[in-house]
N, C-alpha and C. Protein backbone atom coordinates (compact mmCIF):
# COMPACT_ATOMS: atom_id res chain seq x y z
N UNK A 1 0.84 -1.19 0.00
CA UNK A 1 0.00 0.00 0.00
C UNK A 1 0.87 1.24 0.00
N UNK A 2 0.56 2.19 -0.41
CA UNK A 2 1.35 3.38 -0.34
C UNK A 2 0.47 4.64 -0.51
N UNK A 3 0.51 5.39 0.07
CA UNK A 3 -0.75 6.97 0.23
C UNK A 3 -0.25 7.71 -0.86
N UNK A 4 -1.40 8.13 -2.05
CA UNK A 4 -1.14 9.02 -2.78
C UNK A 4 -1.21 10.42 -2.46
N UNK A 5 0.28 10.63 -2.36
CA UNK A 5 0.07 12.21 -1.83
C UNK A 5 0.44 13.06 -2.45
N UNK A 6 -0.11 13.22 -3.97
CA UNK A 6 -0.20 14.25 -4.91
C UNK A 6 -1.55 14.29 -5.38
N UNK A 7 -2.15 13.43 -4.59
CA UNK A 7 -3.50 13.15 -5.14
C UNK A 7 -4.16 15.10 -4.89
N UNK A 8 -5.09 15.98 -5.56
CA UNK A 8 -5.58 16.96 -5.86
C UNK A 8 -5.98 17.19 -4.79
N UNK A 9 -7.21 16.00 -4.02
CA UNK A 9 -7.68 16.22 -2.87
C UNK A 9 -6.60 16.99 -1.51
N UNK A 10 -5.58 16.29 -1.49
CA UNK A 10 -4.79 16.87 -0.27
C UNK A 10 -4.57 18.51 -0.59
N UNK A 11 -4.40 18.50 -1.77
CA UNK A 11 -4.13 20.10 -2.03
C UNK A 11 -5.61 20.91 -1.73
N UNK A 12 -6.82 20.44 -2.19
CA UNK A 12 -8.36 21.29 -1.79
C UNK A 12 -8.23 21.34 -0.28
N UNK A 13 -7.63 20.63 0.55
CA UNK A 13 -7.86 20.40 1.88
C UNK A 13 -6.82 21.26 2.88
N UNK A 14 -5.97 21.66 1.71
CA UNK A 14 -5.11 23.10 2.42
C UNK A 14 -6.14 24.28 2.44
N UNK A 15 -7.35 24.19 1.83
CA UNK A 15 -8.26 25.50 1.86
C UNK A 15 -9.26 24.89 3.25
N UNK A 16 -9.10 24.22 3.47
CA UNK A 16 -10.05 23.97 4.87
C UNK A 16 -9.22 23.55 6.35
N UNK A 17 -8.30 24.88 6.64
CA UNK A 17 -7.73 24.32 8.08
C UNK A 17 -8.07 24.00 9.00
N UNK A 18 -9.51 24.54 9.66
CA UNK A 18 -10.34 24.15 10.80
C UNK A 18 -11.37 22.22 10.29
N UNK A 19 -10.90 21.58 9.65
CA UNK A 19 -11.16 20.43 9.64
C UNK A 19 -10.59 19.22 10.66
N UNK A 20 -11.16 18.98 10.99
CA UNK A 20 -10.55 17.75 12.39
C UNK A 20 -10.55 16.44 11.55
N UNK A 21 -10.96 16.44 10.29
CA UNK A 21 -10.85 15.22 9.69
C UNK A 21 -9.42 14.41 9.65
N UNK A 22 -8.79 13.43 9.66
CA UNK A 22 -7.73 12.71 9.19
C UNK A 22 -7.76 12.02 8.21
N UNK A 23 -7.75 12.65 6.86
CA UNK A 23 -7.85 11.89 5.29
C UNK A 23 -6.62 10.76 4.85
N UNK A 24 -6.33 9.82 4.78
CA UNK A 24 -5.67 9.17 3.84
C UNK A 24 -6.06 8.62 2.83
N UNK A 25 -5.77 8.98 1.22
CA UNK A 25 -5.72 8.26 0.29
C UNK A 25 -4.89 7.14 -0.30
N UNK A 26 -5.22 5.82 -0.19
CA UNK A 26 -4.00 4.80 -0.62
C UNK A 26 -4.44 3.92 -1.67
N UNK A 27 -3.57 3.85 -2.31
CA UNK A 27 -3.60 2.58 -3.64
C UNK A 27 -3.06 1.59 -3.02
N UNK A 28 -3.36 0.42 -4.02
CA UNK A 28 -2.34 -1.22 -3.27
C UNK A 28 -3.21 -1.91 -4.75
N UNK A 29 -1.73 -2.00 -4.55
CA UNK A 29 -1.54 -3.39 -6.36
C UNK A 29 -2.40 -4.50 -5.98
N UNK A 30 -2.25 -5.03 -4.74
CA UNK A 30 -2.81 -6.08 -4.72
C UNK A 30 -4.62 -5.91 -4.88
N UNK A 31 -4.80 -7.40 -5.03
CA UNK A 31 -6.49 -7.10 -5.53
C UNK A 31 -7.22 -7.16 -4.28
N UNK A 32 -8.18 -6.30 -4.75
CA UNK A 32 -9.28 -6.09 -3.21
C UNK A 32 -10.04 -7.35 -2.81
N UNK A 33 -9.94 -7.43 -1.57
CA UNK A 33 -10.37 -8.62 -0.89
C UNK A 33 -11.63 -8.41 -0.03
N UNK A 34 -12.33 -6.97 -0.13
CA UNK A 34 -13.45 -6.77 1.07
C UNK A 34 -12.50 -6.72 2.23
N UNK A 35 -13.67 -6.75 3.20
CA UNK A 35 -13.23 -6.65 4.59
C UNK A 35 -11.72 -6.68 5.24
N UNK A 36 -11.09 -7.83 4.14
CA UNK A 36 -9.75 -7.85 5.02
C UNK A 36 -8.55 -6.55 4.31
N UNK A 37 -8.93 -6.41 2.91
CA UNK A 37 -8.54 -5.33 2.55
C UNK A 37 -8.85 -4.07 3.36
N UNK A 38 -9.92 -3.64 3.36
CA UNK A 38 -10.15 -2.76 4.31
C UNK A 38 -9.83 -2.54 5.35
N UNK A 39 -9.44 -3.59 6.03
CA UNK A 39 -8.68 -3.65 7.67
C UNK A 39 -7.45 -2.97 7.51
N UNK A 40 -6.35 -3.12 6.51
CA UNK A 40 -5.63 -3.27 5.75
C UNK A 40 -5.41 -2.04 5.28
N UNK A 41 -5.91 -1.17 4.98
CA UNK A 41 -5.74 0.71 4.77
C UNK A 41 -5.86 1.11 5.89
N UNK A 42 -7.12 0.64 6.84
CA UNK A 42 -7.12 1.41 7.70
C UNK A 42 -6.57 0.98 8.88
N UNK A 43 -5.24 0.08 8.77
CA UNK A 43 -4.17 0.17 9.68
C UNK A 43 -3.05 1.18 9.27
N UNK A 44 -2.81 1.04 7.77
CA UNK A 44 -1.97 1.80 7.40
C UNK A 44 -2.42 3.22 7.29
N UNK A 45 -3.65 3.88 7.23
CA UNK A 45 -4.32 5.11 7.26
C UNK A 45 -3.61 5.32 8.83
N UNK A 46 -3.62 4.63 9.53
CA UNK A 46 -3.37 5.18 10.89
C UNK A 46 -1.62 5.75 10.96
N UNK A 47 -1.36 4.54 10.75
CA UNK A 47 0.65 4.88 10.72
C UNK A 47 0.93 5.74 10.10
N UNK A 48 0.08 6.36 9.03
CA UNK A 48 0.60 7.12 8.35
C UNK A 48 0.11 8.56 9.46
N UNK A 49 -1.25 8.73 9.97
CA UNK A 49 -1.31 9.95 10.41
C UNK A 49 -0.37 9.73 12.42
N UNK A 50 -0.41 8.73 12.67
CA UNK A 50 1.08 8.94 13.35
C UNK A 50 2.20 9.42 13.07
N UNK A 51 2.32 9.05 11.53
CA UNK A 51 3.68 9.36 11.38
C UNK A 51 3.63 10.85 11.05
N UNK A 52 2.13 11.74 10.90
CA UNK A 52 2.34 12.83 10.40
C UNK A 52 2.20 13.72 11.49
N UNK A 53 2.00 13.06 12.74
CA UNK A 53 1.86 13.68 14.17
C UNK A 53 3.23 13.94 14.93
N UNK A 54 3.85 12.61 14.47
CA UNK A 54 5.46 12.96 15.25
C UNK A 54 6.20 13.79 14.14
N UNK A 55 6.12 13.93 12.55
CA UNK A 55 6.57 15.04 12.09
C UNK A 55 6.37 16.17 12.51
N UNK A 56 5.37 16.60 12.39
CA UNK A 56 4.43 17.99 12.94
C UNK A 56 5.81 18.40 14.29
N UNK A 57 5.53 17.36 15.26
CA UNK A 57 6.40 17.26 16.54
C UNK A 57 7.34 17.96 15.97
N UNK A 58 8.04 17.15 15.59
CA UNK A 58 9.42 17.35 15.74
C UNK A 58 10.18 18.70 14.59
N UNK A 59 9.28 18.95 13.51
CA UNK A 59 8.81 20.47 13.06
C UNK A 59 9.09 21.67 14.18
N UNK A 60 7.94 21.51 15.08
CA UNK A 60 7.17 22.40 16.28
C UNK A 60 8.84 22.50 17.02
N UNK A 61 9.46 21.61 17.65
CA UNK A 61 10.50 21.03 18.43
C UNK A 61 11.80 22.14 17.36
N UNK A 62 11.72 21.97 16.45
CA UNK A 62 13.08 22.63 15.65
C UNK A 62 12.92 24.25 15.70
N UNK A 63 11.98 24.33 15.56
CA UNK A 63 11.17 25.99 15.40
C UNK A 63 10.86 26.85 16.98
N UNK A 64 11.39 25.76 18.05
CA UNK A 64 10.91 25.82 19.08
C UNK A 64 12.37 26.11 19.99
N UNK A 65 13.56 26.44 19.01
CA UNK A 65 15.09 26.49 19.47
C UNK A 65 15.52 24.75 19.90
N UNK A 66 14.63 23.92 19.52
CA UNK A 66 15.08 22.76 19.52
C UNK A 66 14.32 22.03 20.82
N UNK A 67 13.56 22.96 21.84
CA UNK A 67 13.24 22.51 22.64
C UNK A 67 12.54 20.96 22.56
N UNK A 68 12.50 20.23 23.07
CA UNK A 68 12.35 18.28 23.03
C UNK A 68 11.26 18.38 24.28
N UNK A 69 10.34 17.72 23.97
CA UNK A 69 9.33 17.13 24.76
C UNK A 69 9.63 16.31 26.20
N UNK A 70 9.70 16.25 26.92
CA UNK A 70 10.05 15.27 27.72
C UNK A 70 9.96 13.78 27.14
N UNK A 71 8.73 13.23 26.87
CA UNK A 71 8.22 12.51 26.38
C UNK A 71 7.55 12.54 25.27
N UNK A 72 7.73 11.65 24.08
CA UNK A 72 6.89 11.72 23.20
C UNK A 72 5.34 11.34 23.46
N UNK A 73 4.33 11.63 22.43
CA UNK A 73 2.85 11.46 22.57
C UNK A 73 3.02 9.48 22.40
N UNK A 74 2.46 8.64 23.56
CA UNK A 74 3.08 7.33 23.88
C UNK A 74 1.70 6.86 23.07
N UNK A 75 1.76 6.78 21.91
CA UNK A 75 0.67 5.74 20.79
C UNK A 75 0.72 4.55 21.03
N UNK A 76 -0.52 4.16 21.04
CA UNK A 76 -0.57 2.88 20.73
C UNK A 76 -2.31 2.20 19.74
N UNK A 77 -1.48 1.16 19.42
CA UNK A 77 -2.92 0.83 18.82
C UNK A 77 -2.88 -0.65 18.81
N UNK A 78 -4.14 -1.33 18.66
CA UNK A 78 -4.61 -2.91 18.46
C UNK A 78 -5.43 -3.45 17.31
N UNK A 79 -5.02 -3.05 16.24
CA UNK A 79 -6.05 -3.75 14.98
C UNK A 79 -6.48 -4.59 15.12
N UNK A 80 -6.32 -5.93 15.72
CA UNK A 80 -7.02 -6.92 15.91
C UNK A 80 -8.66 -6.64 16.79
N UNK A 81 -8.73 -5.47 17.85
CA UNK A 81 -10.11 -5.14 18.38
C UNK A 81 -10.98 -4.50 17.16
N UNK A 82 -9.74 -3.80 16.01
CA UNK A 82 -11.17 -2.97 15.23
C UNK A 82 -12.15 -4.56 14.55
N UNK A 83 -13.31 -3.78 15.09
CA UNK A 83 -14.17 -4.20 13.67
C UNK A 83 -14.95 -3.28 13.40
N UNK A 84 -16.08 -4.02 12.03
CA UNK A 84 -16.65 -2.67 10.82
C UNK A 84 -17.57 -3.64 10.60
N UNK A 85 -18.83 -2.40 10.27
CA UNK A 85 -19.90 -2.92 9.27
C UNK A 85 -20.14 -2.72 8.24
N UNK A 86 -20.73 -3.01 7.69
CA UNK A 86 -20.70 -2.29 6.23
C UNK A 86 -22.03 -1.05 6.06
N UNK A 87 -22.05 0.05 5.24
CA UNK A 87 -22.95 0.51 5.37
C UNK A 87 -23.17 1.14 3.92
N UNK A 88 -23.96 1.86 3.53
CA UNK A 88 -24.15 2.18 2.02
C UNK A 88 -23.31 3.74 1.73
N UNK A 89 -23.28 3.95 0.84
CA UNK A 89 -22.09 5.67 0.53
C UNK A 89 -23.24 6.40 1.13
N UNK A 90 -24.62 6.65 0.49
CA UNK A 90 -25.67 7.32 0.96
C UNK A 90 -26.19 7.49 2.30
N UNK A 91 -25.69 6.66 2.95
CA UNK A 91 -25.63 7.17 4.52
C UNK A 91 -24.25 7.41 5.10
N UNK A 92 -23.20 6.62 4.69
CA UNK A 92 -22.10 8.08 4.56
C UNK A 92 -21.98 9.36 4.37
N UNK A 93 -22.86 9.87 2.96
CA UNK A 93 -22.33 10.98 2.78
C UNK A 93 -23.65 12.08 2.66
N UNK A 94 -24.58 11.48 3.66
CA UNK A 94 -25.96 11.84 3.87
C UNK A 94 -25.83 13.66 4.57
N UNK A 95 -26.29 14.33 3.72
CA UNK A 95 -26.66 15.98 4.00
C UNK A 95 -27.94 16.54 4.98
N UNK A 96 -27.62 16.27 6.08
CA UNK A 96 -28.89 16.70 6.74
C UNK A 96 -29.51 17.87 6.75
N UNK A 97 -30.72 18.25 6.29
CA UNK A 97 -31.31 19.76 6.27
C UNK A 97 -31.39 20.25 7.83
N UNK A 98 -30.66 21.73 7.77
CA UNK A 98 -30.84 22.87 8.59
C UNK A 98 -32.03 23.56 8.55
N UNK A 99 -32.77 23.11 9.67
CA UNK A 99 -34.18 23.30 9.91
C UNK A 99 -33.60 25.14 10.71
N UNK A 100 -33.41 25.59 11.34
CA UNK A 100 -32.96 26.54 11.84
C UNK A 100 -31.65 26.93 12.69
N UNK A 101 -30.96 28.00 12.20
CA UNK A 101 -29.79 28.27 13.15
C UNK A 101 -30.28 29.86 14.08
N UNK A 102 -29.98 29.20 15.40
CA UNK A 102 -30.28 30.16 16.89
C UNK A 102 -29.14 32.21 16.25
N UNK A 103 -29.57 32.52 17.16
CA UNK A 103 -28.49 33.42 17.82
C UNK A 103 -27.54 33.05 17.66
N UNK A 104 -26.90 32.12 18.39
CA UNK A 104 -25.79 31.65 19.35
C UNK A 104 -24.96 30.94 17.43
N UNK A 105 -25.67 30.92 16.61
CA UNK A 105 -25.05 30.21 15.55
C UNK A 105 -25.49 28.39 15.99
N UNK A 106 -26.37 28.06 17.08
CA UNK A 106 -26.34 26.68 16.79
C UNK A 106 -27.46 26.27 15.94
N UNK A 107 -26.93 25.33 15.07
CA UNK A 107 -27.91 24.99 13.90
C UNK A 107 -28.95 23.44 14.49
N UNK A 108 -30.02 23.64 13.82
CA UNK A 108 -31.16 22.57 13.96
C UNK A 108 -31.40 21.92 13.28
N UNK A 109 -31.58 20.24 13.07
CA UNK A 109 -31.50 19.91 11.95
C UNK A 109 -33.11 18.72 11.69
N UNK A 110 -32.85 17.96 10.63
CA UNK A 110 -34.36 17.37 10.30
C UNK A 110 -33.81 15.82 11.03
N UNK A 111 -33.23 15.85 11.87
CA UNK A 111 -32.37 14.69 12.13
C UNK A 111 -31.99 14.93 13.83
N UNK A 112 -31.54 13.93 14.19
CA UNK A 112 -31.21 13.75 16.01
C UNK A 112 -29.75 13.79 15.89
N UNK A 113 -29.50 14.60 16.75
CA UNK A 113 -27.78 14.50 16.87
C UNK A 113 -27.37 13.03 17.52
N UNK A 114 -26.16 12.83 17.22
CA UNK A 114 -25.40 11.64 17.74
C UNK A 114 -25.59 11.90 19.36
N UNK A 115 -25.33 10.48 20.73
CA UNK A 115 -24.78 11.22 21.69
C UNK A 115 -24.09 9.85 21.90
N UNK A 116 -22.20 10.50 21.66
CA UNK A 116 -21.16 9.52 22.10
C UNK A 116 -21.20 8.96 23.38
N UNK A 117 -21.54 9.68 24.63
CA UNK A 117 -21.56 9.29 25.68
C UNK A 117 -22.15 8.14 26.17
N UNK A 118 -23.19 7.78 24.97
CA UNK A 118 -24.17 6.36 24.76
C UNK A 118 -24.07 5.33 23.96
N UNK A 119 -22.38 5.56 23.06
CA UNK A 119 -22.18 4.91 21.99
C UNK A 119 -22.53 4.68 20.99
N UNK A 120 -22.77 6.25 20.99
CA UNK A 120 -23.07 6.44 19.33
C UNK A 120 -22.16 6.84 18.56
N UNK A 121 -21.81 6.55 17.29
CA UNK A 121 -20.78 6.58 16.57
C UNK A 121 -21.26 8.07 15.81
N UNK A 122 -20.59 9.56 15.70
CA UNK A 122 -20.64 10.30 14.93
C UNK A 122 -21.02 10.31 13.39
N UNK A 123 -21.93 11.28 12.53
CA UNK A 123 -22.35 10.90 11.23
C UNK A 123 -20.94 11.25 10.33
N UNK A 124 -20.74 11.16 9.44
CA UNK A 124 -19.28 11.69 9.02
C UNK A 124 -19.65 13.76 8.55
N UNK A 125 -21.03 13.90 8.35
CA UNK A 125 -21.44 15.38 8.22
C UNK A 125 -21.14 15.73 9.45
N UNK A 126 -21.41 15.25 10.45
CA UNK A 126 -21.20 16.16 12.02
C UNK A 126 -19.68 16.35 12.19
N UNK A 127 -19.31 15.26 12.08
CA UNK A 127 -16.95 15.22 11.88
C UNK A 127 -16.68 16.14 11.30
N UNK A 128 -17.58 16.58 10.05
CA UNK A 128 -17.19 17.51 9.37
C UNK A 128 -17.34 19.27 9.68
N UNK A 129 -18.45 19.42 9.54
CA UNK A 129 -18.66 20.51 10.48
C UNK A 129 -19.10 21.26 11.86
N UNK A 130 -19.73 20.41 12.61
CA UNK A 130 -20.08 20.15 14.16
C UNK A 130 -19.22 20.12 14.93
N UNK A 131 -18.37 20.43 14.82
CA UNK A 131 -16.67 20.38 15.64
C UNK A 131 -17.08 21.22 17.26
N UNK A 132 -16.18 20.81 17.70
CA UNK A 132 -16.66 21.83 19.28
C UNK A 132 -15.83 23.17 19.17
N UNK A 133 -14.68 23.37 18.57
CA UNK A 133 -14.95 24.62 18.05
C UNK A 133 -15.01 25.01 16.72
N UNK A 134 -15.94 26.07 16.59
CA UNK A 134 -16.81 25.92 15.64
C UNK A 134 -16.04 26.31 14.34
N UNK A 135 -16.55 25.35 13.35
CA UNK A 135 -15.71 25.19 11.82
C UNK A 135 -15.99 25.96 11.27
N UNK A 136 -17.15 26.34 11.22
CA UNK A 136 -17.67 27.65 9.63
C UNK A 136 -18.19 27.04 8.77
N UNK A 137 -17.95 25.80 8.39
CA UNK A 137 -18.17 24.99 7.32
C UNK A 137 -19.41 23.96 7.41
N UNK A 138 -20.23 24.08 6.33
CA UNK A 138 -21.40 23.80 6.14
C UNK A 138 -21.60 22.66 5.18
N UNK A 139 -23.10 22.14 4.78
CA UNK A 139 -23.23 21.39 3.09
C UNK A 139 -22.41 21.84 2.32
N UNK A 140 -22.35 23.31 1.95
CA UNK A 140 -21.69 23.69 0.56
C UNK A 140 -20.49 22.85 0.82
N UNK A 141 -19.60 23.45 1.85
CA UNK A 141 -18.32 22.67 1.78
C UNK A 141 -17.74 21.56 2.10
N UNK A 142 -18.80 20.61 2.68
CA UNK A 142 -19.21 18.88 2.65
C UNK A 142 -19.41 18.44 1.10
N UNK A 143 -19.99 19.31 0.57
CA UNK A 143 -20.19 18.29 -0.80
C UNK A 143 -19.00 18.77 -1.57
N UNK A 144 -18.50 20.17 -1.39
CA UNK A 144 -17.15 20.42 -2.41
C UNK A 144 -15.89 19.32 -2.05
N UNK A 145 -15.98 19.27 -0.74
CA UNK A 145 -14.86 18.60 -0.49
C UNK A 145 -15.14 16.49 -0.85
N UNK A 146 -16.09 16.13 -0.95
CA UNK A 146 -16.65 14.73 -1.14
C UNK A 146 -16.77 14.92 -3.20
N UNK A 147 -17.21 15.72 -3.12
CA UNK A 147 -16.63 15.92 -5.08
C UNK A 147 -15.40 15.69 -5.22
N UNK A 148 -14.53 16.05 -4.66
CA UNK A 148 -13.13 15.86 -5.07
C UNK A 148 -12.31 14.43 -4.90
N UNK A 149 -13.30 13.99 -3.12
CA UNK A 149 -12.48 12.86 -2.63
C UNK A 149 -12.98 11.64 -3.62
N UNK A 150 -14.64 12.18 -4.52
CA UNK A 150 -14.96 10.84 -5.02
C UNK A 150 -15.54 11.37 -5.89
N UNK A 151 -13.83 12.21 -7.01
CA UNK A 151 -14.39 12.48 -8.80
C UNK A 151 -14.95 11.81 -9.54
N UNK A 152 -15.16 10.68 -9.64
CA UNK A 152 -15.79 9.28 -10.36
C UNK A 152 -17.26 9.41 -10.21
N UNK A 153 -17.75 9.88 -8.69
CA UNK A 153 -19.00 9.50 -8.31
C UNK A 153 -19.33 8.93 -7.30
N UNK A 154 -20.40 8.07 -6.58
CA UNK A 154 -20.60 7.20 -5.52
C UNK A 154 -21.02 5.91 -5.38
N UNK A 155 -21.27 5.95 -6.58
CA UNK A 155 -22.46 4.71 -6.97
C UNK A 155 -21.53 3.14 -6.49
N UNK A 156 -20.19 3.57 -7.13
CA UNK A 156 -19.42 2.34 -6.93
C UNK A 156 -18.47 2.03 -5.52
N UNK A 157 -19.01 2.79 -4.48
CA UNK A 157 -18.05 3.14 -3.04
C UNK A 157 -18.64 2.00 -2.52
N UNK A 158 -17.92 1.45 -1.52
CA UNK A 158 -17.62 0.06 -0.60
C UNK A 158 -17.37 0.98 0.31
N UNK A 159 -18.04 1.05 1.57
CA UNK A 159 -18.15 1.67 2.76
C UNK A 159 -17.97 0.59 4.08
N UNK A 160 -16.72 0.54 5.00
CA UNK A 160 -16.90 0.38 6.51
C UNK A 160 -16.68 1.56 7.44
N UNK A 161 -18.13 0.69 8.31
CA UNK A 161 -17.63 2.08 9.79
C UNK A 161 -17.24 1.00 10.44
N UNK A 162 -16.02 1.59 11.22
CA UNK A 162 -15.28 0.95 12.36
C UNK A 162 -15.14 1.74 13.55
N UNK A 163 -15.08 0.46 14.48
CA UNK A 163 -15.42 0.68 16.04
C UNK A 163 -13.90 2.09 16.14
N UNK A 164 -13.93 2.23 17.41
CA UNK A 164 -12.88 3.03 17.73
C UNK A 164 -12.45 2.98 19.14
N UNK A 165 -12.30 1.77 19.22
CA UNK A 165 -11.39 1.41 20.61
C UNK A 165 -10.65 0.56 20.49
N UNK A 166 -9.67 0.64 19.65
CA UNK A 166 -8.66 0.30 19.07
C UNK A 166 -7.25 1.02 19.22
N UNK A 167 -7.62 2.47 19.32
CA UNK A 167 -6.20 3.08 19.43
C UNK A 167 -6.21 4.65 20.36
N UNK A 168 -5.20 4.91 21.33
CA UNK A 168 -5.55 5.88 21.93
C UNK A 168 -5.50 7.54 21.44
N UNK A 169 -5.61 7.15 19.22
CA UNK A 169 -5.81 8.41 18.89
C UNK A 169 -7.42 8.88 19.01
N UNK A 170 -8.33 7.89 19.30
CA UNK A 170 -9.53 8.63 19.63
C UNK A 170 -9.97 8.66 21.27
N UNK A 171 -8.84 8.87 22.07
CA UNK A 171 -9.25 8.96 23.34
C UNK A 171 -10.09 10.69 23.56
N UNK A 172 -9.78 11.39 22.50
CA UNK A 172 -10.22 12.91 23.20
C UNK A 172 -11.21 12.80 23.02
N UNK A 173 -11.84 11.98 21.61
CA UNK A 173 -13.22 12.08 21.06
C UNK A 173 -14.08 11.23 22.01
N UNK A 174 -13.70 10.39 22.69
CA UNK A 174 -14.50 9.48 23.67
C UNK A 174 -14.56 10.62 24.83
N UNK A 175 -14.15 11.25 25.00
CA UNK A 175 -14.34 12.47 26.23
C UNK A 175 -15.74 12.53 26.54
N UNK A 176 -16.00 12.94 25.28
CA UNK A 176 -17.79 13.73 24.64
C UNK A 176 -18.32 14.05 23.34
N UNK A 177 -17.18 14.70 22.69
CA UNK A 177 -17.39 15.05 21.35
C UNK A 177 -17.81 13.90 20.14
N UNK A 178 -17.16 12.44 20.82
CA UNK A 178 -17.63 11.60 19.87
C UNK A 178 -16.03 11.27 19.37
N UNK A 179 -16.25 10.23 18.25
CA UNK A 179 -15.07 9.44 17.40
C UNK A 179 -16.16 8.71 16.03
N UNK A 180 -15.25 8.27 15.40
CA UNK A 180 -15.70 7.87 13.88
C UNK A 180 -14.49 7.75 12.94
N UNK A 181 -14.98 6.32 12.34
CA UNK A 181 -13.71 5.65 11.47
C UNK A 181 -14.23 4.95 10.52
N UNK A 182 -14.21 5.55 9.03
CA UNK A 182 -14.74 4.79 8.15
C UNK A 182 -13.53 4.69 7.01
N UNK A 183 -13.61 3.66 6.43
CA UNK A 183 -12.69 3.01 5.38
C UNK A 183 -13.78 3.13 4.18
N UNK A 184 -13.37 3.73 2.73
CA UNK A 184 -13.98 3.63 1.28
C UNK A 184 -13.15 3.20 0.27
N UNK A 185 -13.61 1.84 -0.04
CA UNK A 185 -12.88 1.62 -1.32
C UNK A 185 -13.82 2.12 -2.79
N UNK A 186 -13.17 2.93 -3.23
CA UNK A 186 -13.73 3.28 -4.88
C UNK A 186 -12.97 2.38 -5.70
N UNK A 187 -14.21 1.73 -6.23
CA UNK A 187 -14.20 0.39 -7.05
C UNK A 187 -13.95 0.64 -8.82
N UNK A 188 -14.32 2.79 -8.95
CA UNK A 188 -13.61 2.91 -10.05
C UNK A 188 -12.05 3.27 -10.47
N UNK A 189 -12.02 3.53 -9.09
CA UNK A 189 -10.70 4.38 -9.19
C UNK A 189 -9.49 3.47 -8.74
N UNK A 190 -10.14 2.58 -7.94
CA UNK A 190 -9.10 1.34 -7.61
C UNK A 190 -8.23 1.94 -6.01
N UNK A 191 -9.41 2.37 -5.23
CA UNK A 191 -8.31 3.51 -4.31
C UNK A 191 -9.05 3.25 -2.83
N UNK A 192 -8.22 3.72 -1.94
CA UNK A 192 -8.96 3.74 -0.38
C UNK A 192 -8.85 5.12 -0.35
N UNK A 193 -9.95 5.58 0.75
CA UNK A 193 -10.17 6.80 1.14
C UNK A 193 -10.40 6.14 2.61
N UNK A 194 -9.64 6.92 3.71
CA UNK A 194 -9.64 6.40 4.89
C UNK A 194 -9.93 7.47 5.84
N UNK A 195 -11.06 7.62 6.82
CA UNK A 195 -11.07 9.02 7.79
C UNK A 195 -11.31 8.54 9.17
N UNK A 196 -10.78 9.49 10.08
CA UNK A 196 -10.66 9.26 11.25
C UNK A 196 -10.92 10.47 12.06
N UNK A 197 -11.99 10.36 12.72
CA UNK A 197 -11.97 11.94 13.68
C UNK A 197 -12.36 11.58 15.15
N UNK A 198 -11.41 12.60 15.79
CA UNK A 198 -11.66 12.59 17.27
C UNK A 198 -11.11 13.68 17.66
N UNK A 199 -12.00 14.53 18.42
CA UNK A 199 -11.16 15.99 19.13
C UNK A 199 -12.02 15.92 20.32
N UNK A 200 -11.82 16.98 20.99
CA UNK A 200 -12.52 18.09 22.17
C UNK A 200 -11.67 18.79 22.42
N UNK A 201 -13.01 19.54 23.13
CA UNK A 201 -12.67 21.40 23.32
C UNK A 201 -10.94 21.90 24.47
């Protein structure tokens, strides 16, 4: 497997900095196998945004007169606990109507919010703009950014959501805010699209 990282998408996604999303795009020669393929990006979706966490680090650390952490951020993870279901692109990449937004900017929708605290798994629209602090970003820029990740279309997407107690990069999102991990293979493009979100305030 190897992450295409000239792929267009990474470049649209320098125009959206307040995104908490974790995108990896990866190809792999080998032929898709379902499920175990999928396990299979989205182990390597992970190493890779580890590996783009201790860069960042050690970036921050050089720029910082060299100052060194005491300790690094102590990762860990267990692929063998994830599992996934399968679910359709259309409830993936489902647009919920804004029935009204308050004063305060909080928006209302034709739909029930998630509540993690009960084990509910986040919609990938709420990851996207529902952030606890607040994104700016709406439908318009849910569907600009899902045009790009899936130029082909949707019709042909292979969708898992996976659990997320697997690794202690979604410990913040288990706080309150929630967590969410879905793996897409596009069956035209021959490609994984891998996302991962977890924050709080």
């Amino acid at each position: 497997m190897r992450e295409l990282i000239n792929d267009p998408f990474y470049k649209l996604m320098e125009n959206y900095p307040r995104c908490i999303i974790d995108y990896c795009l990866i190809e792999d020669d080998t032929p898709h196998q379902g499920y175990r393929s999928h396990k299979d990006a989205v182990l390597f979706a992970m190493l890779k945004v580890i590996e783009r966490d201790i860069d960042t680090d050690l970036k921050e650390q050089v720029s910082d007169c060299g100052k060194v952490r005491d300790e690094p951020f102590p990762w860990n993870l267990d692929i063998g606990k994830a599992k996934a279901h399968r679910i359709g692109p259309a409830e993936l990449l489902r647009v919920p109507e804004i029935l009204q937004t308050d004063r305060t900017g909080r928006r209302y929708y034709d739909c029930g919010l998630p509540d993690p605290l009960k084990g509910e798994q986040i919609p990938y629209w709420y990851a996207f703009w529902e952030t606890p602090h607040t994104s700016g970003y709406g439908p318009d820029e849910f569907r600009r950014v899902n045009s790009v990740l899936f130029p082909e279309g949707t019709d042909e997407l292979e969708v898992y959501e996976w659990t997320t107690d697997w690794s202690n990069y979604f410990d913040d999102g288990q706080e309150w805010w929630g967590t969410a991990c879905w793996s897409v293979y596009d069956q035209r493009m021959n490609r994984y699209a891998v996302m991962f979100a977890s924050t709080t305030d």
